[in-house]
Every structure is written in C-alpha cells, then in structure tokens.
C-alpha atoms as a PDB file:
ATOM      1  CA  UNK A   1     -16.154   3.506 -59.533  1.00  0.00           C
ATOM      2  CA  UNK A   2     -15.086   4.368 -63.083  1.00  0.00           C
ATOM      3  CA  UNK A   3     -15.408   0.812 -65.875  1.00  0.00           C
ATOM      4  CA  UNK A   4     -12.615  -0.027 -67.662  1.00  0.00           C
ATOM      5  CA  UNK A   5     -14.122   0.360 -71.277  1.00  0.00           C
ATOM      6  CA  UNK A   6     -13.711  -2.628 -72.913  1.00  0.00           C
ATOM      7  CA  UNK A   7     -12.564  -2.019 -76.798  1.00  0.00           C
ATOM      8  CA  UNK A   8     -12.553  -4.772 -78.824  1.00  0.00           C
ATOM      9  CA  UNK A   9      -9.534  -3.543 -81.617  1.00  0.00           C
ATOM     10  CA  UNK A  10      -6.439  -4.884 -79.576  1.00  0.00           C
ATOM     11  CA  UNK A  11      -8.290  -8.392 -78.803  1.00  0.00           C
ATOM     12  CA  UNK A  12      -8.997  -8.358 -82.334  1.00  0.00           C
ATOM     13  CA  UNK A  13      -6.009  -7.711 -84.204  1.00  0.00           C
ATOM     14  CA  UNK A  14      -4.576 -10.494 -81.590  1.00  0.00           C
ATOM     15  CA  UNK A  15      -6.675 -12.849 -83.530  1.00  0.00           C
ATOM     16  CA  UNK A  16      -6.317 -11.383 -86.845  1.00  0.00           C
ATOM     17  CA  UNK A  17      -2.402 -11.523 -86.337  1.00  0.00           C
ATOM     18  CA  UNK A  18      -2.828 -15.429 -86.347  1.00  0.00           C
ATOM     19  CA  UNK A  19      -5.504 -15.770 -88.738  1.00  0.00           C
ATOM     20  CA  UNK A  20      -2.872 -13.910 -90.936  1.00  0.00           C
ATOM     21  CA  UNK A  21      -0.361 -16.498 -90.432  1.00  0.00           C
ATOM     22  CA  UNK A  22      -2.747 -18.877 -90.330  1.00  0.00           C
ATOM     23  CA  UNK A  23      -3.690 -17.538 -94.645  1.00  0.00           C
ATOM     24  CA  UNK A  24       0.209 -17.748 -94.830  1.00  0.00           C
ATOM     25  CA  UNK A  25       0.532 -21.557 -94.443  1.00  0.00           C
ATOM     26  CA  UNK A  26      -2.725 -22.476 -96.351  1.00  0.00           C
ATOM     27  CA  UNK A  27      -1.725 -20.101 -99.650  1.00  0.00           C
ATOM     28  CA  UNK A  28       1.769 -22.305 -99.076  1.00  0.00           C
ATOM     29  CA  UNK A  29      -0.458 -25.403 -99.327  1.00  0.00           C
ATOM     30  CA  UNK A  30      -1.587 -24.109-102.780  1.00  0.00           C
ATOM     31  CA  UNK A  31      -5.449 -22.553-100.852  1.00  0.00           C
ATOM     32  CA  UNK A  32      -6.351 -19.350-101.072  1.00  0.00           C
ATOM     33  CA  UNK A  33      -8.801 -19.198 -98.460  1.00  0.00           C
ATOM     34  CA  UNK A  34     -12.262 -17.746 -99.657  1.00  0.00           C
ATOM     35  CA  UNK A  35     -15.499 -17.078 -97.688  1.00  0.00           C
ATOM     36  CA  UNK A  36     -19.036 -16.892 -98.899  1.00  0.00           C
ATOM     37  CA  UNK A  37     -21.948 -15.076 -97.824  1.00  0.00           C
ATOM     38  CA  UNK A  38     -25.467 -15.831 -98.791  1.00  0.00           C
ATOM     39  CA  UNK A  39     -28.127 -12.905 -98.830  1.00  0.00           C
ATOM     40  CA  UNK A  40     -31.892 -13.396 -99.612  1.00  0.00           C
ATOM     41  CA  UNK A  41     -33.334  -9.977-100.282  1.00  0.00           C
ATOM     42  CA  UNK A  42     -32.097  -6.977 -99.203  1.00  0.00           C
ATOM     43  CA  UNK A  43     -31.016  -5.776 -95.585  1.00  0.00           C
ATOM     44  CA  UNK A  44     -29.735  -2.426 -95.470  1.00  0.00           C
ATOM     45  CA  UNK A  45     -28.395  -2.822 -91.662  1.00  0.00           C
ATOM     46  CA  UNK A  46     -26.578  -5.582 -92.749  1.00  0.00           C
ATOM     47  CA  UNK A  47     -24.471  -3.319 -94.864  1.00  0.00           C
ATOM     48  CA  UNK A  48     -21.469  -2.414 -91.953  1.00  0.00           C
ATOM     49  CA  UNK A  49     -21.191  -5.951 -91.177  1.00  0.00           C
ATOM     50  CA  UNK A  50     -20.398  -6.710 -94.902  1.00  0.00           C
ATOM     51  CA  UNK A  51     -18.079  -4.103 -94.952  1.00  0.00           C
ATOM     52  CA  UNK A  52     -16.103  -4.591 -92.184  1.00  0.00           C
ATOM     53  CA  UNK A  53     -16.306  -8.598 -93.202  1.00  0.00           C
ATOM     54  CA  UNK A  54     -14.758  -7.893 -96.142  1.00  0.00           C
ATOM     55  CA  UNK A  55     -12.144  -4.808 -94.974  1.00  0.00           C
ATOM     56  CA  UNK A  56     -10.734  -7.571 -92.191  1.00  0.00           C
ATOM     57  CA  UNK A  57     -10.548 -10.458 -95.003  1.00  0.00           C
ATOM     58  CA  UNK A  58      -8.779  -8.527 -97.556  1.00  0.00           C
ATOM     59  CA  UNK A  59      -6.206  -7.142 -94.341  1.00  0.00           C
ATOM     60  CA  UNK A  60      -5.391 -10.727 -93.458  1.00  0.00           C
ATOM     61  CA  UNK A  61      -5.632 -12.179 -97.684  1.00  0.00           C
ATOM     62  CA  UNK A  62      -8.934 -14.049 -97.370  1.00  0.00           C
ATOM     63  CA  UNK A  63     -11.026 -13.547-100.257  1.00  0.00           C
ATOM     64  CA  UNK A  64     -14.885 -11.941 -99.626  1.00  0.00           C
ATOM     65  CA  UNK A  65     -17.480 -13.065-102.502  1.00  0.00           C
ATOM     66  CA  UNK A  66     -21.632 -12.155-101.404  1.00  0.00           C
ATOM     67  CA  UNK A  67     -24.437 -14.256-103.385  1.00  0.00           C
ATOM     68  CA  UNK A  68     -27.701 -12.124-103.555  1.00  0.00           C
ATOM     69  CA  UNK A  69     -30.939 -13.885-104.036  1.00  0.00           C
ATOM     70  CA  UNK A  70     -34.434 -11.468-104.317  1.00  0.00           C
ATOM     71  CA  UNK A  71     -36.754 -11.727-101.524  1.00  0.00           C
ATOM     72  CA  UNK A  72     -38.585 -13.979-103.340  1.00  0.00           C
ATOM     73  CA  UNK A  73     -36.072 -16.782-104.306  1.00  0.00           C
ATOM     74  CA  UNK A  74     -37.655 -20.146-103.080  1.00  0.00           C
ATOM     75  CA  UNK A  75     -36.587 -22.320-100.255  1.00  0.00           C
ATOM     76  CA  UNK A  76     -35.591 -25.536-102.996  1.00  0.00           C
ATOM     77  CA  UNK A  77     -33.453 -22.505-105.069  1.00  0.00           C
ATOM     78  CA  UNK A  78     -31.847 -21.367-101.852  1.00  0.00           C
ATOM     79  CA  UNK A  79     -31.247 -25.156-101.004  1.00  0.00           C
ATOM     80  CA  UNK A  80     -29.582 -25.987-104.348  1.00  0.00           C
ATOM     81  CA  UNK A  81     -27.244 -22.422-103.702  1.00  0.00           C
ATOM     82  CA  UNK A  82     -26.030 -23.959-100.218  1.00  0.00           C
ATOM     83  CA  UNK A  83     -25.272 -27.411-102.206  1.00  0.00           C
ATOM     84  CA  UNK A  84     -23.231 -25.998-105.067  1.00  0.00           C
ATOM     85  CA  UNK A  85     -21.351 -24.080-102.382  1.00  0.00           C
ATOM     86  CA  UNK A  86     -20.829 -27.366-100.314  1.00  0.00           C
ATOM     87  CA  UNK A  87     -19.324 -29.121-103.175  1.00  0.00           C
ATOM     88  CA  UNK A  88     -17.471 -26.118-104.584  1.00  0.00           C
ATOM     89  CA  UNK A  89     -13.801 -27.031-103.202  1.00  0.00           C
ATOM     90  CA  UNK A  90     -13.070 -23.451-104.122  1.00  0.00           C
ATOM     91  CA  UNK A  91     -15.053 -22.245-100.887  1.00  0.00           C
ATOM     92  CA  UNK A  92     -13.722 -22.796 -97.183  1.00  0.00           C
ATOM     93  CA  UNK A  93     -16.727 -21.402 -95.821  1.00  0.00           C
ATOM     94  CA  UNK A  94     -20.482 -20.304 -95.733  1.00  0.00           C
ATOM     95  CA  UNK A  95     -22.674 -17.474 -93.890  1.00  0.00           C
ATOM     96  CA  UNK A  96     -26.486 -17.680 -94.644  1.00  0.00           C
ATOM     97  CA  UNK A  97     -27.046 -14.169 -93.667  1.00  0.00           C
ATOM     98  CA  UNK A  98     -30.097 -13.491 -91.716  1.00  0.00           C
ATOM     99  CA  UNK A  99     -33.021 -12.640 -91.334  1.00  0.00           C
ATOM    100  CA  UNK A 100     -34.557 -14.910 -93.744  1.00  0.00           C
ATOM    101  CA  UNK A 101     -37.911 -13.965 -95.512  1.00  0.00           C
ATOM    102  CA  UNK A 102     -40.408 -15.390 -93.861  1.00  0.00           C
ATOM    103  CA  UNK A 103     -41.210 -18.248 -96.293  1.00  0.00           C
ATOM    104  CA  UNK A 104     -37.911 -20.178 -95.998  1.00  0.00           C
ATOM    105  CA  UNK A 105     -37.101 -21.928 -92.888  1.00  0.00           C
ATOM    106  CA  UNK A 106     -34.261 -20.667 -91.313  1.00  0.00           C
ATOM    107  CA  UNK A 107     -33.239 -23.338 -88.893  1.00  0.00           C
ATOM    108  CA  UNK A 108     -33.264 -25.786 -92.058  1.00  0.00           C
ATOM    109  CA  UNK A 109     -31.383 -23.489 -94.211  1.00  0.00           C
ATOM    110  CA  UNK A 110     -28.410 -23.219 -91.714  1.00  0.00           C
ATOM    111  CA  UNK A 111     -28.768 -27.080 -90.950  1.00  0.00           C
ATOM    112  CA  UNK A 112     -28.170 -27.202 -94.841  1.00  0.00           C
ATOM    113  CA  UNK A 113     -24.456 -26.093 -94.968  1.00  0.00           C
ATOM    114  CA  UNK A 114     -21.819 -28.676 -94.413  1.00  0.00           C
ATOM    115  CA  UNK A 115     -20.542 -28.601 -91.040  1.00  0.00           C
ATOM    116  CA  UNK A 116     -16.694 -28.298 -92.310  1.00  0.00           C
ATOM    117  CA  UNK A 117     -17.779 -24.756 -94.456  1.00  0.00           C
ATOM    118  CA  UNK A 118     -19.914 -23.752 -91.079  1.00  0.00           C
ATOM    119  CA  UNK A 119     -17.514 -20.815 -90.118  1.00  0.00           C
ATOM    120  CA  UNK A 120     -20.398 -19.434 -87.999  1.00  0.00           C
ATOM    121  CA  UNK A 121     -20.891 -22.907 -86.098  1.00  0.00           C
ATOM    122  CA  UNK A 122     -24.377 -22.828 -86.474  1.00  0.00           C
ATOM    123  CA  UNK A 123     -24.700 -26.516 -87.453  1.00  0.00           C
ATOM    124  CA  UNK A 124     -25.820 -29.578 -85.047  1.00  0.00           C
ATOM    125  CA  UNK A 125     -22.531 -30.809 -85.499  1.00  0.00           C
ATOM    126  CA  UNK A 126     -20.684 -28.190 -84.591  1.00  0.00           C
ATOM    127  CA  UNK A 127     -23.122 -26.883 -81.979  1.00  0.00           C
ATOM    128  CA  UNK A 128     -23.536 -30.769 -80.802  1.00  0.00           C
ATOM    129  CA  UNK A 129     -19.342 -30.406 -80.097  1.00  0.00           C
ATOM    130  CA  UNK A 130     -19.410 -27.224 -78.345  1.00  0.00           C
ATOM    131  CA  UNK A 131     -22.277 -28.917 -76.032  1.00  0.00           C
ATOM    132  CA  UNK A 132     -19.511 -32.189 -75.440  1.00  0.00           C
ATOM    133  CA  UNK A 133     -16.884 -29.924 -74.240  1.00  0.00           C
ATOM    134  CA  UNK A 134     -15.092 -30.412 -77.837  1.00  0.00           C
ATOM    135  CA  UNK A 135     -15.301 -27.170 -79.789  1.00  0.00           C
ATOM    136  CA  UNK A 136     -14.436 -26.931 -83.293  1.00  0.00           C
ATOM    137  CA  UNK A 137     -16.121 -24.255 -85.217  1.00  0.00           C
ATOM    138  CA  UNK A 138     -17.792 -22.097 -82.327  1.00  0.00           C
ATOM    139  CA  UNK A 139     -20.332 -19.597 -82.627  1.00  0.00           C
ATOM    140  CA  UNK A 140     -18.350 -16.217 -83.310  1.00  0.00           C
ATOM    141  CA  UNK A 141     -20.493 -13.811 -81.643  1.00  0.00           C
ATOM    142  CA  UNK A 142     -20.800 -16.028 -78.387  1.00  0.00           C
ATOM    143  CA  UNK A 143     -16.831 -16.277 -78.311  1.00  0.00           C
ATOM    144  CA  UNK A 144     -16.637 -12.835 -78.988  1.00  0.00           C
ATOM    145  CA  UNK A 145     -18.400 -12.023 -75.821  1.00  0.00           C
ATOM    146  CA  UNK A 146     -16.601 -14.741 -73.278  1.00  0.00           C
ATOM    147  CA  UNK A 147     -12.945 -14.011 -74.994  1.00  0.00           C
ATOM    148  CA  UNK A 148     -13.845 -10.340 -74.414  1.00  0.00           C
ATOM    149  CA  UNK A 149     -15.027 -10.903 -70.507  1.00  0.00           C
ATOM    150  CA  UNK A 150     -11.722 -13.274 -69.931  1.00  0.00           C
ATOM    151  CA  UNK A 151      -9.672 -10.585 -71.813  1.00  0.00           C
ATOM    152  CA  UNK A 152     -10.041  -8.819 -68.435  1.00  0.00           C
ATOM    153  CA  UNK A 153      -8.168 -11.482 -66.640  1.00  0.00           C
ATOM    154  CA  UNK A 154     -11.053 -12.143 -64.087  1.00  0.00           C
ATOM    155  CA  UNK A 155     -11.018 -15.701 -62.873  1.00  0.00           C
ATOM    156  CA  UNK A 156     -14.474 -16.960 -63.509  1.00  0.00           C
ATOM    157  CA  UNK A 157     -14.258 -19.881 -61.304  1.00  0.00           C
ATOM    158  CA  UNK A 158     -17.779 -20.212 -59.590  1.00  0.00           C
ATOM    159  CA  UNK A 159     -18.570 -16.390 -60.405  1.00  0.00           C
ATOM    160  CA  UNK A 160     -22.254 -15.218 -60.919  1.00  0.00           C
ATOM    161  CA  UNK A 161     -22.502 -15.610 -64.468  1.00  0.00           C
ATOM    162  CA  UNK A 162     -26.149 -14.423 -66.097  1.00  0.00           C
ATOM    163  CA  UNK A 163     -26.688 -14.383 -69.785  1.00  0.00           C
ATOM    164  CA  UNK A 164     -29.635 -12.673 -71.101  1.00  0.00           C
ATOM    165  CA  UNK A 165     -30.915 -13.761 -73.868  1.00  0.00           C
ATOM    166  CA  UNK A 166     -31.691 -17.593 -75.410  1.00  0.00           C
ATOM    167  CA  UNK A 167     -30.384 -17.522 -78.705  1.00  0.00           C
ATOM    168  CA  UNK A 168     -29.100 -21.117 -80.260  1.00  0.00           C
ATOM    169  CA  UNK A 169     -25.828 -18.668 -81.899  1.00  0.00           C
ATOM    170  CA  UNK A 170     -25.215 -16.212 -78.855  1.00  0.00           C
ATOM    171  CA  UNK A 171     -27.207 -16.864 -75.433  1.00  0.00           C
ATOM    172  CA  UNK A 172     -26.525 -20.888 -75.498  1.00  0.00           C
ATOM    173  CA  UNK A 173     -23.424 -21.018 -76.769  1.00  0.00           C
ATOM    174  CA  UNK A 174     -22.519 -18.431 -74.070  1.00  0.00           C
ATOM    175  CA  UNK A 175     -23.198 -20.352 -71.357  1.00  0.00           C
ATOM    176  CA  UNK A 176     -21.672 -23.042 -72.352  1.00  0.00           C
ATOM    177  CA  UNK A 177     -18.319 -21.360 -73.084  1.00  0.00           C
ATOM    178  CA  UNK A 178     -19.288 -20.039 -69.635  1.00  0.00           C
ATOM    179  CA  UNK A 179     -19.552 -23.558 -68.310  1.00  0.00           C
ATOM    180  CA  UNK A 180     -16.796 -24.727 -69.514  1.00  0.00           C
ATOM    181  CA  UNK A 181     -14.575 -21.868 -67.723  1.00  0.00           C
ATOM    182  CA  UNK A 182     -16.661 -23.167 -64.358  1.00  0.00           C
ATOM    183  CA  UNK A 183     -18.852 -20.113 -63.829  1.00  0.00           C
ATOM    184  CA  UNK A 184     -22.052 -20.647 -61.638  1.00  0.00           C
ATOM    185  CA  UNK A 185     -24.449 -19.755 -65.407  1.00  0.00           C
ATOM    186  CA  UNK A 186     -27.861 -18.489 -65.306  1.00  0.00           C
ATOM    187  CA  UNK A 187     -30.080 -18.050 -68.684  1.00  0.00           C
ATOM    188  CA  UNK A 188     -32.248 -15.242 -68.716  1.00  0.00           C
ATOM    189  CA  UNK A 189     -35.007 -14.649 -71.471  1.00  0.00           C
ATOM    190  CA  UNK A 190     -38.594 -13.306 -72.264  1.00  0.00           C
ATOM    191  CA  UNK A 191     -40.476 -15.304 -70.178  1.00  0.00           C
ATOM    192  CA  UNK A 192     -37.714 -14.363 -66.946  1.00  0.00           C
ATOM    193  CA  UNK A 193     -38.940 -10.861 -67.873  1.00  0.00           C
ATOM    194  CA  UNK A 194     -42.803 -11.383 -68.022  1.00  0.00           C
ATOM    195  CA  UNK A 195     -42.088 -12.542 -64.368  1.00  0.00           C
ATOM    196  CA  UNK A 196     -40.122  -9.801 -63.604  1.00  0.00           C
ATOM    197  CA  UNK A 197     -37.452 -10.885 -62.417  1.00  0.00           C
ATOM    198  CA  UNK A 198     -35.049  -9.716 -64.691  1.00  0.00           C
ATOM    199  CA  UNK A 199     -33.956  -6.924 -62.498  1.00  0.00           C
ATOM    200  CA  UNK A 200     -33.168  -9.517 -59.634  1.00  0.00           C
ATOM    201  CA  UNK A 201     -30.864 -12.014 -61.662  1.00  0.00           C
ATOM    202  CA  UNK A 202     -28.852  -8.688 -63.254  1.00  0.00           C
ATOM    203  CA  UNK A 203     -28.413  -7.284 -59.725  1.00  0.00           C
ATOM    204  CA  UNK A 204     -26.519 -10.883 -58.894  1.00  0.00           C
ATOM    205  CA  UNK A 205     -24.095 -11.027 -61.856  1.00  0.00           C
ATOM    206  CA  UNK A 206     -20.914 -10.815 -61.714  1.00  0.00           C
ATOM    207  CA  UNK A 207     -20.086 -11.194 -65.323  1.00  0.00           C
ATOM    208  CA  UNK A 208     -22.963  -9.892 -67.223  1.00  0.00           C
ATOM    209  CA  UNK A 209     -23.777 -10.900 -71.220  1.00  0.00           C
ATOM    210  CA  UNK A 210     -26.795  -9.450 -72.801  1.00  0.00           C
ATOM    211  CA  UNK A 211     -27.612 -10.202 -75.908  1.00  0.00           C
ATOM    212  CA  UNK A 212     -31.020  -9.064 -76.278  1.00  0.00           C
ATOM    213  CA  UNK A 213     -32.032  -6.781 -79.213  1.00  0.00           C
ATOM    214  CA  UNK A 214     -33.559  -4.489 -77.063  1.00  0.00           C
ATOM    215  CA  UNK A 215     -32.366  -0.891 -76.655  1.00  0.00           C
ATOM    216  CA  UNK A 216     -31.007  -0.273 -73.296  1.00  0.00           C
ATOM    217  CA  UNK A 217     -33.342  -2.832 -71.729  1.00  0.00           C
ATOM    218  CA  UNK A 218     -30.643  -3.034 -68.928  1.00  0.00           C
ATOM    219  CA  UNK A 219     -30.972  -0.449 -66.938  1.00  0.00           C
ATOM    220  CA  UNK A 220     -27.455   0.986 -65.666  1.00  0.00           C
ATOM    221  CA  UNK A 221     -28.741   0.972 -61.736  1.00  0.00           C
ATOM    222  CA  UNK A 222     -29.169  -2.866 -61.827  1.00  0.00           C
ATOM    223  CA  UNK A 223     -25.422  -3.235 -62.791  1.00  0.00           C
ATOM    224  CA  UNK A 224     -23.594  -5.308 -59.849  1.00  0.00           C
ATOM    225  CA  UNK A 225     -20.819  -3.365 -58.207  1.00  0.00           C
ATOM    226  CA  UNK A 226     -17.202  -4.195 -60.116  1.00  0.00           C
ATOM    227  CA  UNK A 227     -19.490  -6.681 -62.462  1.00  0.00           C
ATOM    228  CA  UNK A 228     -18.089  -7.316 -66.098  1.00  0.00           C
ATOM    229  CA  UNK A 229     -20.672  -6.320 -68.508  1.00  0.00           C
ATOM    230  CA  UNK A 230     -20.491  -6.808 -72.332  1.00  0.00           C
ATOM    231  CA  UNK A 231     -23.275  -5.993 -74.031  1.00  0.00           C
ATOM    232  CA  UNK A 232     -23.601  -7.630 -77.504  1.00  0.00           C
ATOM    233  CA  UNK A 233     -26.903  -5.756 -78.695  1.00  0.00           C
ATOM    234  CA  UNK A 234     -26.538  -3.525 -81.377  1.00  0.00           C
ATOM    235  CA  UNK A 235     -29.426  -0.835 -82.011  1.00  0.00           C
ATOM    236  CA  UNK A 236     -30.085   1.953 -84.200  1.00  0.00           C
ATOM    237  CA  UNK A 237     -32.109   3.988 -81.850  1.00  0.00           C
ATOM    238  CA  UNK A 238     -32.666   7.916 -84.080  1.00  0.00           C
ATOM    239  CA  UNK A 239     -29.336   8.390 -86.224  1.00  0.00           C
ATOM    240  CA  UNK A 240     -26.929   6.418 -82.802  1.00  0.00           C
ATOM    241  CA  UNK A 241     -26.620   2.709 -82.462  1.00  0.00           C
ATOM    242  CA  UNK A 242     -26.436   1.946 -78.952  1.00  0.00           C
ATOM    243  CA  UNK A 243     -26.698  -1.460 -77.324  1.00  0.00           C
ATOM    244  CA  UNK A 244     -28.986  -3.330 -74.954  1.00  0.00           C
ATOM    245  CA  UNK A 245     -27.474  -1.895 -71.650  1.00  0.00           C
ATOM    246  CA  UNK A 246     -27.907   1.422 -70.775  1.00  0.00           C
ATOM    247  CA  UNK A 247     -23.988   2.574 -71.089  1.00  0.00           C
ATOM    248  CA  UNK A 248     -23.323   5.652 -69.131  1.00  0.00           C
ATOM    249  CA  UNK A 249     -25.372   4.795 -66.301  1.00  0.00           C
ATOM    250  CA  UNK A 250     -23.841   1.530 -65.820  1.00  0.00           C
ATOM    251  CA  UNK A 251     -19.763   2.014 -66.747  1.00  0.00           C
ATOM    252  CA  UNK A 252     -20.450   4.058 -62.961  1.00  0.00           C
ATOM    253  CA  UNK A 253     -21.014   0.699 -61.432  1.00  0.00           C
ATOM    254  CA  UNK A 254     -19.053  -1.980 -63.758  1.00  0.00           C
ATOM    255  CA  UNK A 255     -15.521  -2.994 -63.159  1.00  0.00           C
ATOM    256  CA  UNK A 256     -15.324  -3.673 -67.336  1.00  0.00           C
ATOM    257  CA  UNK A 257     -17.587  -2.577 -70.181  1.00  0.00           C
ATOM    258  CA  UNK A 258     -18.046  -2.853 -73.668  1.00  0.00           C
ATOM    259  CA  UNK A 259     -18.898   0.168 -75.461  1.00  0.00           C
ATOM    260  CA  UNK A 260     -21.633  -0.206 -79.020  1.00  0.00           C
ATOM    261  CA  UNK A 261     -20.397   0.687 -81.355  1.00  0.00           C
ATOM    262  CA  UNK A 262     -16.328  -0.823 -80.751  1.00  0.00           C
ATOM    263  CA  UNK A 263     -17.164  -3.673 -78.503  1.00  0.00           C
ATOM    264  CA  UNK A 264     -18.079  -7.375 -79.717  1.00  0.00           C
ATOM    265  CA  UNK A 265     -18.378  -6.427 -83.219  1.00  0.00           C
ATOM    266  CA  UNK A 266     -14.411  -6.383 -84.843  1.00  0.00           C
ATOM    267  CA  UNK A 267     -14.105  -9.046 -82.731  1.00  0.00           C
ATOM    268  CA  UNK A 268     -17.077 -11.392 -84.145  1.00  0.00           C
ATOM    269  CA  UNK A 269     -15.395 -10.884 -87.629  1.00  0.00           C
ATOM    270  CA  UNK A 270     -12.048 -11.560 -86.639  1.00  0.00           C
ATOM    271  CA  UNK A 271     -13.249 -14.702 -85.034  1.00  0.00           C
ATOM    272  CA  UNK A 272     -15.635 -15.171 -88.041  1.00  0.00           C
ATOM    273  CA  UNK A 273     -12.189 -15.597 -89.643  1.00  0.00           C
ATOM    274  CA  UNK A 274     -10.389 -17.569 -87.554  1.00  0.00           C
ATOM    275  CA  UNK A 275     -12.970 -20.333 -88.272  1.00  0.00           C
ATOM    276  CA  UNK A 276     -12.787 -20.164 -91.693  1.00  0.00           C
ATOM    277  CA  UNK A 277      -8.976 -20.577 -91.241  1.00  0.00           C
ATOM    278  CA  UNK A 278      -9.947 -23.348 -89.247  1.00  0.00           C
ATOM    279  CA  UNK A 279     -12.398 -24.806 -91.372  1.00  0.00           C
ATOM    280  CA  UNK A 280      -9.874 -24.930 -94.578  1.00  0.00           C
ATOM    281  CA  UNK A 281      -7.194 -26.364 -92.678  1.00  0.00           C
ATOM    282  CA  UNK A 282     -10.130 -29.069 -91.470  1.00  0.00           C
ATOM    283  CA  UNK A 283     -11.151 -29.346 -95.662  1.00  0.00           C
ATOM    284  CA  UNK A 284      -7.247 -29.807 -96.594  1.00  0.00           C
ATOM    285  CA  UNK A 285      -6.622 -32.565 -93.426  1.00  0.00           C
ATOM    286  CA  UNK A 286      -9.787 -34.260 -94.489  1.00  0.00           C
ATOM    287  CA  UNK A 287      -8.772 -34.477 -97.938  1.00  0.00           C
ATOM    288  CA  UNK A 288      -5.397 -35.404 -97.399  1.00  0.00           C
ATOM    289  CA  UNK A 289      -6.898 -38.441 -95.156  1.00  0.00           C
ATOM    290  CA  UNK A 290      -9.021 -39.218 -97.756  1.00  0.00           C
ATOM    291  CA  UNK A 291      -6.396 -39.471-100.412  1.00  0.00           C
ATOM    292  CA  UNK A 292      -4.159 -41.585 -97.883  1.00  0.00           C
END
C-alpha cells in the first residue's frame, strides 16, 4: 500500500474562498477586519508562522498588525496590552503568541482576552462550548487536523480514533471534535508512554492524530494498515523540519497522510481566519443587539 498524501493547499483555499467572502460582507458593513498578535520576546521559529499569517490575511483583505513586548515586559504590562486590545473596537481578534517567558502565566494570559476577540478559542468560554457540543470559536490547529482526516471522506462512525498528545489547544479539542463525529477516542500522552504502551494504542488506530513535539516519535511500523494519519508536529531536526511521525516509513502502511512541511499548517491559518471572520461578525451582531 501506497498513502494518499494528504496536502493541506486545496482544503485551505476552500476555507480561504469563504473567509474572502466572508471580508466582503463585513467591509460592506463599514469593518475592515483586523487581527492582532501579541509577542513577548523574541522567537525566531515563530517567524514562518507570522509570515504565512500575514501572506493569507492580506490574500483574503484582513489586516495583520504584531505587538512586540521584550522578554522582560511584566505580567500587569502584558495584562493592560490584552485590555486595551479588548476594548479597542478597531480589533476583531487576538493571538498571545507562545511560548511565554517563564515569569508570566500563560494559562492566565490567554484566559485574559475576551472570548469574542479569541480567534484561537483558547478561552473557557469558548473551550467550555466546544466541550457542550456548541462550537463557536474552535481551536484552529485541532480543526485543522479533524477537517483534514474527514477531508478524506472516511466515515468515522465508531472508528479507532487515538490522539497523542494532551494539549488544552490541540490533543483535547481533538477528541472532542472526534467525539462529536462518533469515533470510539482514545487520549494518549507522557505518562501512556512511560508505560509503554504507546506502541499498542498506535497499532489500533484507525485515524491517527499526533500532536506531540517530538521528532518522529511514531515510528512508521506501528502505523495500522489503511489508518489515516495526520501528524501535526512540526520539528526542525538539522536544516529539515519534519514532524512527529516517521513519514516514509509509515505513508507504506497509511491509507492518508499528511506530509510536514504542507500538511496542518496553511490550514491552521486559514482556519485562524475563519474565526476572526467569525468573531467580527459575533462583535457587529452583539453590538447591533446592544444598540436595539
């Protein structure tokens, strides 16, 4: 068996087609959509992400702005940042950029941005909706991965599903997006390793997520026959990024694959997008509530 390689560029200019529209009506509504990111200190891997960020937004007419803060701005400055952003009708939506230094709390940083400007849907309210079955600004890597594995047109219907990794933004939110399409889910993490029984729970899945942060942790041998794998890790490993299943060896055994680089990651943005098309048409409903 050969995989299907599993590119994410027609899935997301599918999206960015309607987030394009989607700009069309706001900007008729008198909004020009803008997103802002947030960066304490520097983070030179974080530098393709920005870019393609802000090449998709500028394709579709959403305006890209980036705050930087030093490494050593204080948790209160970084607080009073999110606020002004919050009340800043100008802005549709926020992205606290991480890794954090070490001194700020991370959790309560996110947890600061209103959940209407939360295009990455990192917020208890948004994350609390996802969890009731009613999604409104979802995770974008997690949907990434699930629109990606249903892109295939498997029926996931009491499949094998096994998601490695335990992450509140990717491994959770997977399996509930899982859940919700009726897969059979299983959560796999650090401590499923130290057991070792990571190898056993791969072997069983038929649709395989791993988002780990580990370079080829997976090895390709453990890859169920005709399983869909997508593989959301993203690793520079010498002068290659490669991601957290080991690609050649499985794409022998997989019915579907995502390659790293040219999986999950257009995707993300272009879902990153579509929220923050969501979130201003949420803003301009609100408002228009408000002033009824």
């Amino acid at each position: 068996m050969q995989a299907n390689i599993l590119y994410g560029k027609n899935l997301a200019d599918t999206i960015l087609a309607g987030v394009a529209q989607g700009v069309k009506e706001l900007k008729q509504e008198g909004i020009n959509p803008c997103l802002m990111t947030v960066q304490v200190g520097e983070d030179p891997a974080s530098q393709v992400y920005l870019s393609s960020q802000r090449r998709l937004a500028e394709r579709v007419g959403i305006s890209c702005e980036l705050i930087e803060l030093s490494a050593n701005t204080s948790e209160d400055r970084l607080f009073k940042t999110i606020d002004n952003l919050n009340r800043d009708p100008a802005i549709n939506g926020i992205i606290l950029h991480m890794p954090l230094p070490s001194h700020i709390n991370s959790k309560m940083a996110q947890w600061r941005i209103a959940y209407q400007k939360d295009v990455e849907g990192v917020t208890p309210y948004n994350l609390g909706r996802l969890l009731l079955g009613m999604p409104q600004l979802v995770p974008c890597t997690a949907l990434s991965a699930v629109e990606l594995a249903k892109s295939t047109g498997v029926d996931f219907a009491g499949k094998e599903a096994v998601v490695i990794g335990r992450s509140d933004i990717v491994g959770k939110p997977c399996a509930l997006l899982l859940l919700a399409e009726n897969a059979t889910v299983t959560i796999c993490h650090s401590f499923t390793s130290k057991r070792g029984l990571l190898e056993e729970h791969t072997r069983r899945a038929e649709i395989l997520i791993v988002a780990m942060g580990h370079p080829q942790a997976i090895k390709g041998e453990w890859i169920k026959e005709g399983a869909v794998v997508i593989d959301v890790g993203m690793n520079a490993v010498g002068d290659k990024l490669v991601g957290d299943v080991e690609f050649e060896e499985a794409k022998s055994r997989a019915a579907y694959i995502t390659p790293v680089p040219g999986g999950t990651g257009t995707v993300t943005v272009a879902f990153l997008l579509q929220n923050l098309v969501r979130a201003a048409k949420w803003q301009l409903e609100r408002e228009t509530q408000g002033k009824g």
